[in-house]
C-alpha atoms as a PDB file:
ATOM      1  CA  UNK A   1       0.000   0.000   0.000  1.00  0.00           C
ATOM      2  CA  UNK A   2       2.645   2.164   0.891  1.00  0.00           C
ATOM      3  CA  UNK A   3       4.479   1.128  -2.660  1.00  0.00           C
ATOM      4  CA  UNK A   4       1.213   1.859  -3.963  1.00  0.00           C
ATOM      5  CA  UNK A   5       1.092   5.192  -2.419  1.00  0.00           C
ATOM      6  CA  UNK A   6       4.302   6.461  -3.388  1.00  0.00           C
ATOM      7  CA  UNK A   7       3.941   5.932  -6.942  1.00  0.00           C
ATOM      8  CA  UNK A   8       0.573   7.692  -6.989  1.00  0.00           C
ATOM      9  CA  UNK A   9       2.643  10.743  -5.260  1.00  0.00           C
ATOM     10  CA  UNK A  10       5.075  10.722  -7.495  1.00  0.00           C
ATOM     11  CA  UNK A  11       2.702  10.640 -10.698  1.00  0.00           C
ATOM     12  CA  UNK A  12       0.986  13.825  -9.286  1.00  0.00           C
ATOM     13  CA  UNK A  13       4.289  15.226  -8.702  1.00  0.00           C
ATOM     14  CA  UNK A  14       5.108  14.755 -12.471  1.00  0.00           C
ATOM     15  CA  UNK A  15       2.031  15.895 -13.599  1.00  0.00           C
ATOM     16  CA  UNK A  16       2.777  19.164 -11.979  1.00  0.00           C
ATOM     17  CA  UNK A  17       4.559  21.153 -14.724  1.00  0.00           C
ATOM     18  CA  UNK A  18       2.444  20.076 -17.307  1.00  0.00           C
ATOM     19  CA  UNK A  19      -0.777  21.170 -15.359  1.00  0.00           C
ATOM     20  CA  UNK A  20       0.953  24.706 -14.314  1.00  0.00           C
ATOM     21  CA  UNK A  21       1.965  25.300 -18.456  1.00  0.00           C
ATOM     22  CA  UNK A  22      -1.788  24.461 -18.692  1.00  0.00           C
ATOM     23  CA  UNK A  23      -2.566  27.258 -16.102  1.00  0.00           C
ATOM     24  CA  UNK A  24      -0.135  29.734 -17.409  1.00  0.00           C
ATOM     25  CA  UNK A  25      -0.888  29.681 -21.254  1.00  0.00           C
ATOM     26  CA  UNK A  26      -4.588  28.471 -21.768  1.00  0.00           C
ATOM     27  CA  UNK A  27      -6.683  28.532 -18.309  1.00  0.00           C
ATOM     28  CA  UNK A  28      -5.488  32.460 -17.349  1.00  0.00           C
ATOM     29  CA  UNK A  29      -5.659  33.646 -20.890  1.00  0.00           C
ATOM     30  CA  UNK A  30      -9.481  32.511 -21.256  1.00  0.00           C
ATOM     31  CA  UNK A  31     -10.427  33.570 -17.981  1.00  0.00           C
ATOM     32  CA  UNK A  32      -8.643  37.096 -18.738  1.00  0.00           C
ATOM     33  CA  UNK A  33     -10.698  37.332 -21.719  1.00  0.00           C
ATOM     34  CA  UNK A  34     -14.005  37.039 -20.360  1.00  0.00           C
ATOM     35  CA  UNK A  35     -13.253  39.323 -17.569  1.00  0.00           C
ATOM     36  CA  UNK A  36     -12.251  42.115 -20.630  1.00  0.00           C
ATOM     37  CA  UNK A  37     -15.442  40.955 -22.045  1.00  0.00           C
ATOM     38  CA  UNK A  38     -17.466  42.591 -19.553  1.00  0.00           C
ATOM     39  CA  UNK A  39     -15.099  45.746 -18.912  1.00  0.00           C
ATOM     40  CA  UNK A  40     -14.566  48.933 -20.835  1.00  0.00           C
ATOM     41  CA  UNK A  41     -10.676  48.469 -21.647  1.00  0.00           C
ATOM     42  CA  UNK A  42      -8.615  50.674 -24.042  1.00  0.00           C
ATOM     43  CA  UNK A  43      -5.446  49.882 -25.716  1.00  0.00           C
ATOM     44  CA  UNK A  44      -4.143  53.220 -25.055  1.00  0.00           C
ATOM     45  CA  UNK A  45      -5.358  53.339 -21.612  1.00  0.00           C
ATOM     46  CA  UNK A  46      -4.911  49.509 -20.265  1.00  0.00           C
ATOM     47  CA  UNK A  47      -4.227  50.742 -16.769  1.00  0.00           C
ATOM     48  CA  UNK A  48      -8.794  52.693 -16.852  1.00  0.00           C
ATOM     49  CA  UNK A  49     -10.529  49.364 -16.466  1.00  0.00           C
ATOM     50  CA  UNK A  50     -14.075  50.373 -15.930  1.00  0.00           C
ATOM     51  CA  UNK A  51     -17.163  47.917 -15.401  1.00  0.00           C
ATOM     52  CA  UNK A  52     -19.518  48.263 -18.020  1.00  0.00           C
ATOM     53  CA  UNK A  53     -21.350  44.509 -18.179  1.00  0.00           C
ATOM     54  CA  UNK A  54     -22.797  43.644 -21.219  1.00  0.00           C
ATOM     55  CA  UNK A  55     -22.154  46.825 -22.797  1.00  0.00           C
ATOM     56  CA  UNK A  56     -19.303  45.129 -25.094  1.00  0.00           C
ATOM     57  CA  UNK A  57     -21.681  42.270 -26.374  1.00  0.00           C
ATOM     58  CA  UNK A  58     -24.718  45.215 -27.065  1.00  0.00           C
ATOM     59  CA  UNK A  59     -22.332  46.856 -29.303  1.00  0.00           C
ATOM     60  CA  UNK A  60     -20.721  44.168 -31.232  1.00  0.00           C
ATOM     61  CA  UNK A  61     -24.502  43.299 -31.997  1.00  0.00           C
ATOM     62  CA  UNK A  62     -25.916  46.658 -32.510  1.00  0.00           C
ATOM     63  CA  UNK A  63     -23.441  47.974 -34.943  1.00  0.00           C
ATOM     64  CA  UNK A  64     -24.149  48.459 -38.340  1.00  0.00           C
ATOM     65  CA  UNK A  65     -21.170  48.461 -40.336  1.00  0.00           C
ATOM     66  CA  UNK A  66     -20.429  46.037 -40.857  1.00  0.00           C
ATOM     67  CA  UNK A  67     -23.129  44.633 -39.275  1.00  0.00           C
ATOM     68  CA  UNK A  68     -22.335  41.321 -36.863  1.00  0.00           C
ATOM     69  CA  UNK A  69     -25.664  39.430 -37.221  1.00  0.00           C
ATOM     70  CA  UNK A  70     -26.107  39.844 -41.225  1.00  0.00           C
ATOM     71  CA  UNK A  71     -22.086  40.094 -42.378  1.00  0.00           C
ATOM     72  CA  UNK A  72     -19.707  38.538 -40.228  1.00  0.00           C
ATOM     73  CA  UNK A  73     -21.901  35.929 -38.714  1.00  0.00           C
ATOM     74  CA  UNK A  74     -23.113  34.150 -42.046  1.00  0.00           C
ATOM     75  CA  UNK A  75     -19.837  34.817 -43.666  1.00  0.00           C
ATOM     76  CA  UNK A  76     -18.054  33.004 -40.951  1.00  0.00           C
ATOM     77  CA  UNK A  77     -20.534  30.281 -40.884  1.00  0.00           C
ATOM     78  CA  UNK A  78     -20.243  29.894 -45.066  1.00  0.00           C
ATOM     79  CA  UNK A  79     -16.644  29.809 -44.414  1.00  0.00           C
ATOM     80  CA  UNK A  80     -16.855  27.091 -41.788  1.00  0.00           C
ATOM     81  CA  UNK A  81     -19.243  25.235 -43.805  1.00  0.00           C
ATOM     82  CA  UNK A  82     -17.622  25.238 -47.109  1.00  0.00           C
ATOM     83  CA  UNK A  83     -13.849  24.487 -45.316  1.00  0.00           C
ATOM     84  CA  UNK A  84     -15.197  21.519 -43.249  1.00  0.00           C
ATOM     85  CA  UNK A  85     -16.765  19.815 -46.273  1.00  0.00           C
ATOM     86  CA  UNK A  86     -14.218  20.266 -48.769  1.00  0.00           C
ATOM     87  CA  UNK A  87     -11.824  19.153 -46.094  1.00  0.00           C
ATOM     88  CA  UNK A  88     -13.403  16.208 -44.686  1.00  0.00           C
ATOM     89  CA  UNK A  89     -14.322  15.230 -48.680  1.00  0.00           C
ATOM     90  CA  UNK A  90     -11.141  15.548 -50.009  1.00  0.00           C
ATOM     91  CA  UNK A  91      -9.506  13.995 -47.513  1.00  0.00           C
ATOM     92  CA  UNK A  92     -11.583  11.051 -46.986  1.00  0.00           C
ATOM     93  CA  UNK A  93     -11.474  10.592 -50.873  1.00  0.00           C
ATOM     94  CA  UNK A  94      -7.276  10.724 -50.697  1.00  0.00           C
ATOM     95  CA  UNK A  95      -7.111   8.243 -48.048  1.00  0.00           C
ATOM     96  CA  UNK A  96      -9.946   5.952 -49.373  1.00  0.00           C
ATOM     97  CA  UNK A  97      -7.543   5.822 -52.934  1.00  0.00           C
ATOM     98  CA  UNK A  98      -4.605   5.471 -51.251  1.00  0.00           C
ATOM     99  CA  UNK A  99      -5.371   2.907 -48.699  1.00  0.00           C
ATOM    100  CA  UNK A 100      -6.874   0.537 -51.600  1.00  0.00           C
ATOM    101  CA  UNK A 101      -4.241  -2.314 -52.362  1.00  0.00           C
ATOM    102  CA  UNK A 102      -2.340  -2.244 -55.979  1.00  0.00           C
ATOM    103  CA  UNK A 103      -0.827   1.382 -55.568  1.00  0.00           C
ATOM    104  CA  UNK A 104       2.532   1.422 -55.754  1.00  0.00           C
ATOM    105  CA  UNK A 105       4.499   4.314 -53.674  1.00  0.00           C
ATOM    106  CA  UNK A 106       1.434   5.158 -51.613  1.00  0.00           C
ATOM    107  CA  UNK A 107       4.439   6.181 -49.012  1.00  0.00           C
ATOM    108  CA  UNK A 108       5.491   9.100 -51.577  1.00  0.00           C
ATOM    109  CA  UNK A 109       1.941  10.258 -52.531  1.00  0.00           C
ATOM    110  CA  UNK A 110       0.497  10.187 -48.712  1.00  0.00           C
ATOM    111  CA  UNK A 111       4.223  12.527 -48.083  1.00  0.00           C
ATOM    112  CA  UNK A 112       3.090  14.785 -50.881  1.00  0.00           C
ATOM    113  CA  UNK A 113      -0.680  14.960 -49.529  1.00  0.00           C
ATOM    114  CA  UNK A 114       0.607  15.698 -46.197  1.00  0.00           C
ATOM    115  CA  UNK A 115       2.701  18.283 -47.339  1.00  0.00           C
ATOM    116  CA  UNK A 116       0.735  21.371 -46.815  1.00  0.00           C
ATOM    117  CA  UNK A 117      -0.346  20.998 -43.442  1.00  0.00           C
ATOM    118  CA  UNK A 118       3.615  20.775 -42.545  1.00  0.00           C
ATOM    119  CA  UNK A 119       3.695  24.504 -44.101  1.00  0.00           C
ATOM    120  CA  UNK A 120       3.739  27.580 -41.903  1.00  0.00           C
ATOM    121  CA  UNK A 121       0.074  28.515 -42.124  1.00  0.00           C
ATOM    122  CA  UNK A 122       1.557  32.709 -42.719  1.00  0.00           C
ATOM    123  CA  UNK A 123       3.583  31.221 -46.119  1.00  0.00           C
ATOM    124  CA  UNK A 124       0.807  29.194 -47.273  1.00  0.00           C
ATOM    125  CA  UNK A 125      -1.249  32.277 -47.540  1.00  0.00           C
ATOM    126  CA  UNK A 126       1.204  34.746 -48.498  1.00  0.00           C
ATOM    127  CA  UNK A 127       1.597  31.834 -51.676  1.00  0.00           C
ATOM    128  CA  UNK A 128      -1.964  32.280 -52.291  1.00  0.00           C
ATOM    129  CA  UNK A 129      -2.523  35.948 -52.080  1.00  0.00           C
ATOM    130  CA  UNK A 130       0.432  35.757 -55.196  1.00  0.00           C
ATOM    131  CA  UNK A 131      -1.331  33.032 -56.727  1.00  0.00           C
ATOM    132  CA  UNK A 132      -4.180  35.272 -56.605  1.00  0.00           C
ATOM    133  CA  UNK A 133      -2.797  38.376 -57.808  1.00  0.00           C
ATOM    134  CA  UNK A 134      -4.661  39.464 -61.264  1.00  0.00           C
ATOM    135  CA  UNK A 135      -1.726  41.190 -63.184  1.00  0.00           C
ATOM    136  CA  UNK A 136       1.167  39.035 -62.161  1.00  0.00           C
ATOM    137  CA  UNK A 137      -0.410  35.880 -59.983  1.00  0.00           C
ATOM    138  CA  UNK A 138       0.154  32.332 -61.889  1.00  0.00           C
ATOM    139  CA  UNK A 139      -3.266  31.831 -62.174  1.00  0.00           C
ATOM    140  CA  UNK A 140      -4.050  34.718 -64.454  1.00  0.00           C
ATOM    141  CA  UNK A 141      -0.895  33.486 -66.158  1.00  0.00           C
ATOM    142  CA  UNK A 142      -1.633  30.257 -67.029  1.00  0.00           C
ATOM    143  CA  UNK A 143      -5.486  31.511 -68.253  1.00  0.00           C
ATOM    144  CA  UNK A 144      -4.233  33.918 -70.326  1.00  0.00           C
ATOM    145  CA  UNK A 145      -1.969  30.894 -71.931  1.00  0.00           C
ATOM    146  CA  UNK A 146      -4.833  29.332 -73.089  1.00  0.00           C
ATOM    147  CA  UNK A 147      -6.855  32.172 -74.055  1.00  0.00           C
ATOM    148  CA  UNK A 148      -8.797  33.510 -71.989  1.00  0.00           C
ATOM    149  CA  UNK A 149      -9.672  37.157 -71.733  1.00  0.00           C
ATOM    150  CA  UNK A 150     -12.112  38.020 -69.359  1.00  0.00           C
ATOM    151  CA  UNK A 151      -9.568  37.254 -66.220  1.00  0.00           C
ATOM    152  CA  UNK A 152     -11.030  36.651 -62.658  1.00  0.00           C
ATOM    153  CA  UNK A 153      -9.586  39.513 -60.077  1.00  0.00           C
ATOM    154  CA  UNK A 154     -10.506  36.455 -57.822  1.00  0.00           C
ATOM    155  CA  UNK A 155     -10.036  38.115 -53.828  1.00  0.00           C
ATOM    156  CA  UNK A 156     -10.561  41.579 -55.344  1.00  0.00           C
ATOM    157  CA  UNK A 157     -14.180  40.734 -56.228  1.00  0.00           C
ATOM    158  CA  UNK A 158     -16.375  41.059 -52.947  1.00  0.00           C
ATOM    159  CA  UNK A 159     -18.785  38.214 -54.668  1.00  0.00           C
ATOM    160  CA  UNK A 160     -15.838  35.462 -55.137  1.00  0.00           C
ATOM    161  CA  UNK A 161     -13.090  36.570 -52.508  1.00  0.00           C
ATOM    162  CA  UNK A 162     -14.995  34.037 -49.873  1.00  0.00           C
ATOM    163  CA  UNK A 163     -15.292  30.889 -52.431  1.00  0.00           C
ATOM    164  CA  UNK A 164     -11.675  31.462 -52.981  1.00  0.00           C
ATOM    165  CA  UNK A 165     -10.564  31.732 -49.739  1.00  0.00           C
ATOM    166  CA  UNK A 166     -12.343  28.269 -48.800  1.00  0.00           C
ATOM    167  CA  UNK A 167     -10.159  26.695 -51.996  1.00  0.00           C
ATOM    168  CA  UNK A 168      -7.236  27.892 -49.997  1.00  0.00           C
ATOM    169  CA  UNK A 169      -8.617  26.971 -47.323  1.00  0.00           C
ATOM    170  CA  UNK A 170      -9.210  22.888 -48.161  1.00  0.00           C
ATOM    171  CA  UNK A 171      -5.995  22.814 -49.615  1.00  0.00           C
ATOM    172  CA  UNK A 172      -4.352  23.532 -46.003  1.00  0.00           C
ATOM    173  CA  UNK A 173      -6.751  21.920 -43.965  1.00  0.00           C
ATOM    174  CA  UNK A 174      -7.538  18.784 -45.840  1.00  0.00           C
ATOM    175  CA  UNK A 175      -4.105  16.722 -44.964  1.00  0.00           C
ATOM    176  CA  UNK A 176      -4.800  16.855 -41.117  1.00  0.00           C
ATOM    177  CA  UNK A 177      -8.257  15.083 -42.961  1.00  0.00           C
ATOM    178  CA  UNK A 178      -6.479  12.989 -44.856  1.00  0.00           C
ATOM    179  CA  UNK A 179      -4.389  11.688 -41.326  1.00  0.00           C
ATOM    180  CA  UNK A 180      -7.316  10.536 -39.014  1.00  0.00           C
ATOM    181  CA  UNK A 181      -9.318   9.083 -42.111  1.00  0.00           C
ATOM    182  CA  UNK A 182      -6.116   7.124 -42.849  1.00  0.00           C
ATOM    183  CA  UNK A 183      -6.122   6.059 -39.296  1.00  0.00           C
ATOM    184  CA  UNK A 184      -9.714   5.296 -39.209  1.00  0.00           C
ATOM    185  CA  UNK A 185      -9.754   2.966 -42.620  1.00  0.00           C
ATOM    186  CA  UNK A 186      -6.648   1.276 -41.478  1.00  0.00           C
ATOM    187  CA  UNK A 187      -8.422   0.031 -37.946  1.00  0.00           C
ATOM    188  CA  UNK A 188     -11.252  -1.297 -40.134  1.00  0.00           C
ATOM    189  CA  UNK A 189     -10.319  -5.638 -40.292  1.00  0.00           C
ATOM    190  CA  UNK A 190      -9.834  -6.742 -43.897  1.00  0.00           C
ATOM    191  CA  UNK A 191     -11.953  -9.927 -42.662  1.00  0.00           C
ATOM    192  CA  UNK A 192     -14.974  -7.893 -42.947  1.00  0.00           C
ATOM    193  CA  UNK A 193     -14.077  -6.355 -46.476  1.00  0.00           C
ATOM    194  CA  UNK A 194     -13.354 -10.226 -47.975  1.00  0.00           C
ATOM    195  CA  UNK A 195     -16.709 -11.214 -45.987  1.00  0.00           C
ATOM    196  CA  UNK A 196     -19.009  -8.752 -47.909  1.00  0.00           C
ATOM    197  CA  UNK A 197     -17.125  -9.563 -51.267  1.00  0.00           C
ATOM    198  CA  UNK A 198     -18.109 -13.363 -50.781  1.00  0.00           C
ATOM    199  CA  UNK A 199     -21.723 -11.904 -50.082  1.00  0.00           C
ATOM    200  CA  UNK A 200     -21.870 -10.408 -53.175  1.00  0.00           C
ATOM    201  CA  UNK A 201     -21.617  -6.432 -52.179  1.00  0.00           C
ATOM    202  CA  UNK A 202     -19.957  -4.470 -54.505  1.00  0.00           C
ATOM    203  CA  UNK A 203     -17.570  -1.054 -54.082  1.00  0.00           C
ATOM    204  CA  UNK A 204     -20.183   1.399 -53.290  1.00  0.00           C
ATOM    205  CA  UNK A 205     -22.568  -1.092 -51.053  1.00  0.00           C
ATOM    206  CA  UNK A 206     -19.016  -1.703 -48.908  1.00  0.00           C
ATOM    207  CA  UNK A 207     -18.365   1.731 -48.428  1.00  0.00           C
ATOM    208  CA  UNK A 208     -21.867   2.466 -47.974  1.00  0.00           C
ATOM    209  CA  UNK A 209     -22.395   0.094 -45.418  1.00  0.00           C
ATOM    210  CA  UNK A 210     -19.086  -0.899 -43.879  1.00  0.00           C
ATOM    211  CA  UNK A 211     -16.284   1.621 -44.212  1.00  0.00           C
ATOM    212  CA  UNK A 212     -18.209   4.716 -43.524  1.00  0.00           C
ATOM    213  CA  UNK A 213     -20.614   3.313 -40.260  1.00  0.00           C
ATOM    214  CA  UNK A 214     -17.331   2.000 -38.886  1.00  0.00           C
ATOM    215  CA  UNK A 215     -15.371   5.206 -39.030  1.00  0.00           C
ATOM    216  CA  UNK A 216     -18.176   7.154 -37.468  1.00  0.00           C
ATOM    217  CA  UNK A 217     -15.876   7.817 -34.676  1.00  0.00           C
ATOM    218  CA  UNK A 218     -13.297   9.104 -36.734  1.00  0.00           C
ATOM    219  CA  UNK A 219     -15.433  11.217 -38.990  1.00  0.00           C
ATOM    220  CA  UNK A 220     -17.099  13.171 -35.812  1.00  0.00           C
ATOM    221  CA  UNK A 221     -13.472  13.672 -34.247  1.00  0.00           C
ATOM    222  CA  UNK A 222     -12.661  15.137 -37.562  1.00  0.00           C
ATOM    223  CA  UNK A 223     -15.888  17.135 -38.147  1.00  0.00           C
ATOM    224  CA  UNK A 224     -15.262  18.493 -34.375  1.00  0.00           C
ATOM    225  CA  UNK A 225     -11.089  18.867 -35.194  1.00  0.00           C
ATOM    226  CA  UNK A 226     -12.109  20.621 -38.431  1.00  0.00           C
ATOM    227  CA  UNK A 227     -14.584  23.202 -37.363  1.00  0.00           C
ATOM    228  CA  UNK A 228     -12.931  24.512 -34.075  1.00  0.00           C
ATOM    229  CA  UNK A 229      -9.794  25.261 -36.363  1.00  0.00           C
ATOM    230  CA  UNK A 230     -11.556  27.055 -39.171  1.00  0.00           C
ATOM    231  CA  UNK A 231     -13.699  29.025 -36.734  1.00  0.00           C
ATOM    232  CA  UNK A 232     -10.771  30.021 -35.269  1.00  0.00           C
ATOM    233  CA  UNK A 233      -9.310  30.946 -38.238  1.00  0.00           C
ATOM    234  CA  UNK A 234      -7.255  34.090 -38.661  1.00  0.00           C
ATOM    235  CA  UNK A 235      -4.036  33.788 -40.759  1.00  0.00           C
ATOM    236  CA  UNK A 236      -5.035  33.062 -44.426  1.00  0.00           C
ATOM    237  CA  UNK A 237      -7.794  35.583 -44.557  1.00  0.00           C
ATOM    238  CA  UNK A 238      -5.615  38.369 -42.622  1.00  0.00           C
ATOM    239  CA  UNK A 239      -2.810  38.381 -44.710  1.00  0.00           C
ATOM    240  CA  UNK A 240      -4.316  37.912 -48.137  1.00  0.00           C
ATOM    241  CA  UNK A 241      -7.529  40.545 -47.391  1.00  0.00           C
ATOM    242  CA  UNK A 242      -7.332  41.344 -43.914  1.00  0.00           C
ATOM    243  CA  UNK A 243     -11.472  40.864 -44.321  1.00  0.00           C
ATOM    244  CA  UNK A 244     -12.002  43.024 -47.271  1.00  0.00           C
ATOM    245  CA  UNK A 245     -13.387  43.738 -50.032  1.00  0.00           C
ATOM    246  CA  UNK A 246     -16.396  45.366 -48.232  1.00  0.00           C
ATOM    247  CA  UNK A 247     -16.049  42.955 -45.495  1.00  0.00           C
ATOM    248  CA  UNK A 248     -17.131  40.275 -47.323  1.00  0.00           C
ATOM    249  CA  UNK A 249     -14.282  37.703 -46.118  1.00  0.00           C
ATOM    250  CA  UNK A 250     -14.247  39.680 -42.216  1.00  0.00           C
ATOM    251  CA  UNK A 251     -14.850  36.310 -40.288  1.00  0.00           C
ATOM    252  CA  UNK A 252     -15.386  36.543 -36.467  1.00  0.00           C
ATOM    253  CA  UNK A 253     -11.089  35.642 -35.588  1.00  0.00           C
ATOM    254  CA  UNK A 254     -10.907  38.922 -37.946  1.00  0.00           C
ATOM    255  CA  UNK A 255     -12.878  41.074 -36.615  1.00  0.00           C
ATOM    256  CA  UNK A 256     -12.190  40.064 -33.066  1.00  0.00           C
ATOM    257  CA  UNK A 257      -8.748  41.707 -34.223  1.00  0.00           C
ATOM    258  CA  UNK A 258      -9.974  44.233 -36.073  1.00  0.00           C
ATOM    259  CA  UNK A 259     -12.068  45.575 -33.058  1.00  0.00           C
ATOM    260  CA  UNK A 260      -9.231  45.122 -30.242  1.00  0.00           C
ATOM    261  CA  UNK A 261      -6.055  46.034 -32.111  1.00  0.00           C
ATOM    262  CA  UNK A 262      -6.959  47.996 -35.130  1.00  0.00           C
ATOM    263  CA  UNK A 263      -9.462  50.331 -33.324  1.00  0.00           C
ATOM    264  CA  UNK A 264      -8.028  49.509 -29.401  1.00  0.00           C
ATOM    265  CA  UNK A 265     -10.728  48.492 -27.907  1.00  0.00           C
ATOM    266  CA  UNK A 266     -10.022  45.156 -25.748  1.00  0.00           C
ATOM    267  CA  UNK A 267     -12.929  45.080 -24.479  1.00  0.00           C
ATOM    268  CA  UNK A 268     -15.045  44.642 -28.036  1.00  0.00           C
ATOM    269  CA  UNK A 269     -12.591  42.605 -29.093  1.00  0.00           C
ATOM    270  CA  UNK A 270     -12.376  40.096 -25.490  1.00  0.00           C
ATOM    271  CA  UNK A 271     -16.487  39.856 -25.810  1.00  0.00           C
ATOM    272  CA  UNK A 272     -15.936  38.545 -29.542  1.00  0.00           C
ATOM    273  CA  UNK A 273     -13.477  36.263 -28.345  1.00  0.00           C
ATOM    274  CA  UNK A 274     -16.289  34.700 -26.038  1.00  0.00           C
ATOM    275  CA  UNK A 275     -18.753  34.839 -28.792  1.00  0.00           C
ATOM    276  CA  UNK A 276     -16.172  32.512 -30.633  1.00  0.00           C
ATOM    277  CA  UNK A 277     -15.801  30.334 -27.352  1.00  0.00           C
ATOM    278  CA  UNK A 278     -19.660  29.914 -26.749  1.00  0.00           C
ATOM    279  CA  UNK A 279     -20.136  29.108 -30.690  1.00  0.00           C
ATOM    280  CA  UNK A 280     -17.172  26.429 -30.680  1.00  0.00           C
ATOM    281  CA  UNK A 281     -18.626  25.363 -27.547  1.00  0.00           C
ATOM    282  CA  UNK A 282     -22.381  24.908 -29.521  1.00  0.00           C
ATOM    283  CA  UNK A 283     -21.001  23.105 -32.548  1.00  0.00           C
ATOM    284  CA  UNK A 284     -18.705  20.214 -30.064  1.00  0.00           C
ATOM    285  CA  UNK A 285     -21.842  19.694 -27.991  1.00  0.00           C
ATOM    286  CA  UNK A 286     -24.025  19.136 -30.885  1.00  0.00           C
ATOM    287  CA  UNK A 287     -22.106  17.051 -32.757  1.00  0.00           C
ATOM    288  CA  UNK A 288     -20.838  14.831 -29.661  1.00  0.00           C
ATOM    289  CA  UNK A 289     -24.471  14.653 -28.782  1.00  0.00           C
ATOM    290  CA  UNK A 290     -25.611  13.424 -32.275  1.00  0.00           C
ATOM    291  CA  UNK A 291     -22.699  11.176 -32.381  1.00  0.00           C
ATOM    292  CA  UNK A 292     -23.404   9.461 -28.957  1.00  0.00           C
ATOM    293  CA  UNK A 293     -27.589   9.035 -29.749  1.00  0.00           C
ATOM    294  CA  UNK A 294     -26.948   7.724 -32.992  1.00  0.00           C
ATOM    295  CA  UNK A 295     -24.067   4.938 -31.244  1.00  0.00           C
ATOM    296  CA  UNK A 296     -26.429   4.155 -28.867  1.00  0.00           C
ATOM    297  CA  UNK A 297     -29.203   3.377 -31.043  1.00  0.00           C
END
């Protein structure tokens, strides 16, 4: 007992540091930001902290432009919606072709796949904004190769800058896809795949019925992974049009900024910051919740 004793002393005693880096860098900094939320802070005057309640929230939701509930909401929400799908898609379709037997060098092509999520996420989107660029950007480039005139101005034009955006978007995101549906279709026994050949199921009745039920688990960690990180997201839209043209690509990580650095006022910004927190917090519950009913049934 004493043995036994010791050792659980000891484990605690290990799991100190990590629990006080915990603390220090994630626990503090989200309990700092909602007490900002509810407090009149300045960036030029961060010593006045005044008490102001729900002033912060009133105002990110009363202002007009541009306007929270009918810009930067849906926009953020298209975004989201438009990222997770082409992400989860893409990468399930990637690891379903690559985990099928016959390919030869599927260690080179899952390397290559995996590439761009190994990519600083600032030179990623500095390589699209060029890629973008209408006058000397690749894209236009290789168009105007093959004839065509009318060239897109792609994240110039306030009705396109958001689909583009979510291209660059997949393409960055879908490898950390591509990983846990790898992962998922490898745990899947080839027993079951030879059993439902003898039955007589073909392709699309085995993935219909066998791969994707049994990688449930994985698909909902994904969908979770996936959705958290593109809410969240900040770097690609910031530094190819810092939310603009007419704030058409302004998601909510933008104009948290926007609002706390940009016009220094913490305490707009810290109450957007929650408003992120509470929505993440929405879309995990929701789809653990659908994931458990359906498991249990």
């Amino acid at each position: 007992m004493e043995i036994k004793t010791k050792n659980t002393v000891a484990g605690y005693i290990f799991l100190i540091p990590l629990a006080v880096l915990l603390l220090s860098m994630s626990f503090y900094p989200l309990m700092r930001t909602i007490f900002l939320s509810f407090h009149d802070v300045k960036l030029a005057t961060l010593g006045n902290i005044k008490f102001v309640g729900l002033k912060n929230f009133i105002a990110i939701f009363k202002r007009v432009s541009p306007s929270f509930i009918s810009m930067i909401l849906p926009t953020t929400l298209w975004y989201v919606f438009g990222s997770v799908v082409g992400q989860i898609g893409f990468g399930f379709l990637a690891a379903w072709l690559l985990n099928a037997k016959g390919i030869a060098g599927k260690g080179i092509f899952r390397s290559i796949v995996i590439l761009p999520w190994v990519v600083s996420s600032i030179i990623i989107s500095i390589s699209w904004r060029f890629m973008y660029e209408p006058r000397l950007g690749i894209l236009n480039y290789l168009l105007g190769k093959i004839g065509v005139t009318n060239l897109p101005t792609y994240l110039n034009n306030p009705d396109t800058v958001l689909i583009y955006l979510i291209i660059a978007n997949i393409w960055h995101g879908m490898p950390f896809s591509f990983i846990i549906q790898t992962s998922g279709l490898q745990s899947i026994s080839e027993d079951i795949y030879e059993a439902a050949l003898i039955d007589g199921a073909n392709g699309l009745q085995r993935l219909r019925h066998i791969t994707i039920p049994m990688m449930r688990q994985f698909l909902v960690m994904n969908l979770v992974m996936c959705s958290m990180n593109t809410i969240n997201s900040f770097d690609l839209i910031y530094a190819t049009t810092k939310g603009g043209p007419l704030f058409r690509s302004e998601v909510m990580a933008v104009y948290m900024y926007r609002r706390a650095f940009d016009f220094g006022k913490l305490g707009e910004g810290s109450a957007v910051a929650v408003v992120i927190l509470l929505l993440n917090l929405i879309l995990t519950i929701s789809y653990l919740r659908m994931n458990k009913e359906r498991w249990e049934g």
